[in-house]
Protein backbone atom coordinates (compact mmCIF):
# COMPACT_ATOMS: atom_id res chain seq x y z
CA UNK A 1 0.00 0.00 0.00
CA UNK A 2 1.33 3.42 -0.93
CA UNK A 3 0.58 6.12 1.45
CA UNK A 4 0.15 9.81 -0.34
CA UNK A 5 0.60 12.80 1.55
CA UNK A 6 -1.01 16.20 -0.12
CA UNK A 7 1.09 19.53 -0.10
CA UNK A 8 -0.72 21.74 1.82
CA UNK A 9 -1.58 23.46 -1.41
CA UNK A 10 -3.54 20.81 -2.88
CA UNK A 11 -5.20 20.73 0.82
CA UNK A 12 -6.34 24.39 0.76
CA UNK A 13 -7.53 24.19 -2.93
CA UNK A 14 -9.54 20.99 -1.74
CA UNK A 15 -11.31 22.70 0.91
CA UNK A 16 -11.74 25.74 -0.77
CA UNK A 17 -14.08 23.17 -3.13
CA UNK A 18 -15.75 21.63 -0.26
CA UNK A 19 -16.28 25.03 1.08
CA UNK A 20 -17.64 26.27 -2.57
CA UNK A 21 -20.22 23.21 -2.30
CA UNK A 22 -21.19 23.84 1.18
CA UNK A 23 -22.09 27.42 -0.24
CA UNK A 24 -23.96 26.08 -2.97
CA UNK A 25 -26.05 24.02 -0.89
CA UNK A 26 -26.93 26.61 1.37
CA UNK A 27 -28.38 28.93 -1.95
CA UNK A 28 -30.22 25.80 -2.59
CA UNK A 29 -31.85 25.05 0.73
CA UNK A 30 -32.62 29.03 0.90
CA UNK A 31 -34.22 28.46 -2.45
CA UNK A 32 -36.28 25.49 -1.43
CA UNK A 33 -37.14 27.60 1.99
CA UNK A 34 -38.43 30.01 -0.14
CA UNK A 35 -41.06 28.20 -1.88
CA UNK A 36 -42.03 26.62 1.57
CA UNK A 37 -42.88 30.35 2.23
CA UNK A 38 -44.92 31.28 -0.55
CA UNK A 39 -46.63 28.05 0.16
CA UNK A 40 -48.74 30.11 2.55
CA UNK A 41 -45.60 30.00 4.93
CA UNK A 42 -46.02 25.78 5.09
CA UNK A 43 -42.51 25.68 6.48
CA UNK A 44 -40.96 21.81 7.10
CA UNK A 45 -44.09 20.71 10.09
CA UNK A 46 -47.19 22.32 8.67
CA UNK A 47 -49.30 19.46 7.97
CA UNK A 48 -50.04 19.19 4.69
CA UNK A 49 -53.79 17.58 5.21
CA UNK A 50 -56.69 19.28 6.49
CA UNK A 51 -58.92 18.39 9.45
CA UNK A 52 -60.53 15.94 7.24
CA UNK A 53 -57.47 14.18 6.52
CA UNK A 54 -57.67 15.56 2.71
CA UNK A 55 -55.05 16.69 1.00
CA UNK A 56 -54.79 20.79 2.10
CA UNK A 57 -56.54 22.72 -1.29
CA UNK A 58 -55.10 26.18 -0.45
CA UNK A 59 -51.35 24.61 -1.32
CA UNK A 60 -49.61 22.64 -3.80
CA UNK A 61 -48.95 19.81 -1.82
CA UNK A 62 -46.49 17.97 -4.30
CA UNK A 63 -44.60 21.13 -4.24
CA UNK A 64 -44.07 21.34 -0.47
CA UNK A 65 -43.43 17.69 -0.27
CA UNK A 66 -40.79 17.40 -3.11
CA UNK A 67 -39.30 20.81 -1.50
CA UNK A 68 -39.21 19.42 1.91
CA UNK A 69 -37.55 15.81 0.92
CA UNK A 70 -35.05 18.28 -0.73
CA UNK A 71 -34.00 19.99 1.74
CA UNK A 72 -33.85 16.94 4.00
CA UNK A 73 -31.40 15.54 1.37
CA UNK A 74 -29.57 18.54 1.18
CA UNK A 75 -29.33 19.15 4.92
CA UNK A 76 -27.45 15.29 4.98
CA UNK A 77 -25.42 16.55 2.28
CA UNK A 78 -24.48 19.59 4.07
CA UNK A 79 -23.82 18.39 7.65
CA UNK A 80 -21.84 15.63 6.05
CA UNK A 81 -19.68 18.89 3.91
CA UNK A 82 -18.98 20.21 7.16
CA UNK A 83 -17.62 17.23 8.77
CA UNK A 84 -15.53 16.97 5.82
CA UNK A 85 -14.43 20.53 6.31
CA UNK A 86 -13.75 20.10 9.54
CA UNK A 87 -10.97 17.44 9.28
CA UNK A 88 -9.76 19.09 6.15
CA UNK A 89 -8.37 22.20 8.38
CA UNK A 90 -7.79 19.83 11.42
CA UNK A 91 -5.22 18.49 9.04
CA UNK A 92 -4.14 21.31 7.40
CA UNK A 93 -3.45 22.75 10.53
CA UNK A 94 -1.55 20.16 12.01
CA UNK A 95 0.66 19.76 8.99
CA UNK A 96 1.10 23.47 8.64
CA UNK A 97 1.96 23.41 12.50
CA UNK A 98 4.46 20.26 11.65
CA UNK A 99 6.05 22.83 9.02
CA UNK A 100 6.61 26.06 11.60
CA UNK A 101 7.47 23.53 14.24
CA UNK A 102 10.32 21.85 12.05
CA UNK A 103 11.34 25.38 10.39
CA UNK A 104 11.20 27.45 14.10
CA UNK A 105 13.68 24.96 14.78
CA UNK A 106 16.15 24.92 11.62
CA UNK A 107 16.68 28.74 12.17
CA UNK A 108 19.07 29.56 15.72
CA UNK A 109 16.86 32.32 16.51
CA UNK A 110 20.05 34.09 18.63
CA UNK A 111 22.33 33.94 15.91
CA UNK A 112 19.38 34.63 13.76
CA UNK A 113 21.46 37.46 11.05
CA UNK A 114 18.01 38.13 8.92
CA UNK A 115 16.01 39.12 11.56
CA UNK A 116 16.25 42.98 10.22
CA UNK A 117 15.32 41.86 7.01
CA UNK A 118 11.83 40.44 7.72
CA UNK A 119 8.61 42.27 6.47
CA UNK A 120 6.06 42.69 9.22
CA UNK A 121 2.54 40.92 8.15
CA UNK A 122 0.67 41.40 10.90
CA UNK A 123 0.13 44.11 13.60
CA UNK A 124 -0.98 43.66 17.31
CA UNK A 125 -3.97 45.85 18.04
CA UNK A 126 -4.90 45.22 21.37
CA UNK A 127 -3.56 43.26 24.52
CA UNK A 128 -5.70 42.32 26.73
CA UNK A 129 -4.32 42.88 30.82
CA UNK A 130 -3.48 39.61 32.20
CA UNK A 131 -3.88 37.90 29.48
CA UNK A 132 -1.03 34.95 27.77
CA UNK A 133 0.29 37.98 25.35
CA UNK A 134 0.52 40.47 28.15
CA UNK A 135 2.70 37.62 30.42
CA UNK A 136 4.18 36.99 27.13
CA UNK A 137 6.26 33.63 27.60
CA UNK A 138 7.32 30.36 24.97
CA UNK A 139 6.86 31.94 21.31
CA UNK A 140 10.02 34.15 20.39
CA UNK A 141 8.41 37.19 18.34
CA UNK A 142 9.93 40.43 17.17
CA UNK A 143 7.60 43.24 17.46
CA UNK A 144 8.06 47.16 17.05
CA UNK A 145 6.23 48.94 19.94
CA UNK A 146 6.27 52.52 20.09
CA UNK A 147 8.95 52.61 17.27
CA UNK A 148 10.85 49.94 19.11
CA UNK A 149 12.02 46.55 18.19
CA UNK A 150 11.14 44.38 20.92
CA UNK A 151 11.86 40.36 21.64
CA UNK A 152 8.96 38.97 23.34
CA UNK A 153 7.89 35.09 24.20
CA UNK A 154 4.24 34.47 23.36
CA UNK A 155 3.13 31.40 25.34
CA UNK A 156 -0.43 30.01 23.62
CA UNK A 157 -3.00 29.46 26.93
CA UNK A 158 -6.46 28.95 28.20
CA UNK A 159 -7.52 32.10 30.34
CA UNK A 160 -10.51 33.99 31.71
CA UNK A 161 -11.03 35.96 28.48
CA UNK A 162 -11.30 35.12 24.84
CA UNK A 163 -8.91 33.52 22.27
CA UNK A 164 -5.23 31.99 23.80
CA UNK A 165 -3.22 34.99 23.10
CA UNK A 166 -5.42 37.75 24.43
CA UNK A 167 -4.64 39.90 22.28
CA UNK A 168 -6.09 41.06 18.61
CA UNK A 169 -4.03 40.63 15.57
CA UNK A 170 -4.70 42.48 12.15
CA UNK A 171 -3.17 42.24 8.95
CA UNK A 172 -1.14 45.21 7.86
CA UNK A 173 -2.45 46.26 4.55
């Protein structure tokens, strides 16, 4: 047996497609919803009968029905989508996390010459008091703070506010 491994490229472009589908299928069930509601508003439990067990005359019944088993179908299709989704970035993450882990520590980040070099990608925009990023400990990040290069440790943790940083990160533009 031959075990393939995708780049992380091919990953990303595969759940961009899965994620492409999942939006298609929400359109869809929107679409279906839609005649539901002009359907006097039938929605998925109405019952389609009257109170004389006939079939109701104020809506097309086949409609609702074939509408309904449609968007049953497509509801399976799309909670199925989003487990797929889900282990798509569970893996790309991990295998992107395998890649920083193995280049973080390729590079001697003391004798680290390039450091000057670097383009900033990202800016810090707010740090939350007491949280990981204001303790700032384990992940070795340069940072310019009031017009000053600093060194700081980052250490990734669970406290009483949001995120595991506490802190909010932008993308410089």
């Amino acid at each position: 047996m031959v075990k393939m491994t995708l780049s992380t490229e091919v990953m990303r472009e595969n759940l961009l497609t899965l994620i492409k589908k999942k939006d298609d299928i929400e359109k869809e069930i929107s679409s279906l919803n839609e005649i539901l509601k002009s359907q006097k508003n039938v929605g998925m439990n109405e019952p389609l009968i009257d109170k004389d067990d006939y079939p109701r005359g104020d809506i097309d019944v086949y409609k609702v029905r074939s509408a309904r088993q449609k968007i049953i179908c497509l509801q399976n299709d799309h909670k199925n989508l989003m487990k797929e989704i889900e282990e798509g970035l569970f893996s790309l993450h991990a295998k992107e996390k395998v890649r920083q882990e193995t280049t973080v520590e390729a590079v001697d980040l003391d004798n680290f010459q390039g450091m000057n070099q670097l383009k900033p990608f990202v800016k810090i925009d707010r740090v939350d008091t007491g949280s990981p990023s204001h303790t700032a400990k384990t992940i070795v990040v340069e940072v310019m703070r009031d017009s000053k290069l600093l060194s700081l440790s980052l250490k990734p943790q669970s406290w009483s506010g949001q995120g595991v940083l506490g802190c909010s990160i932008v993308p410089i533009k």
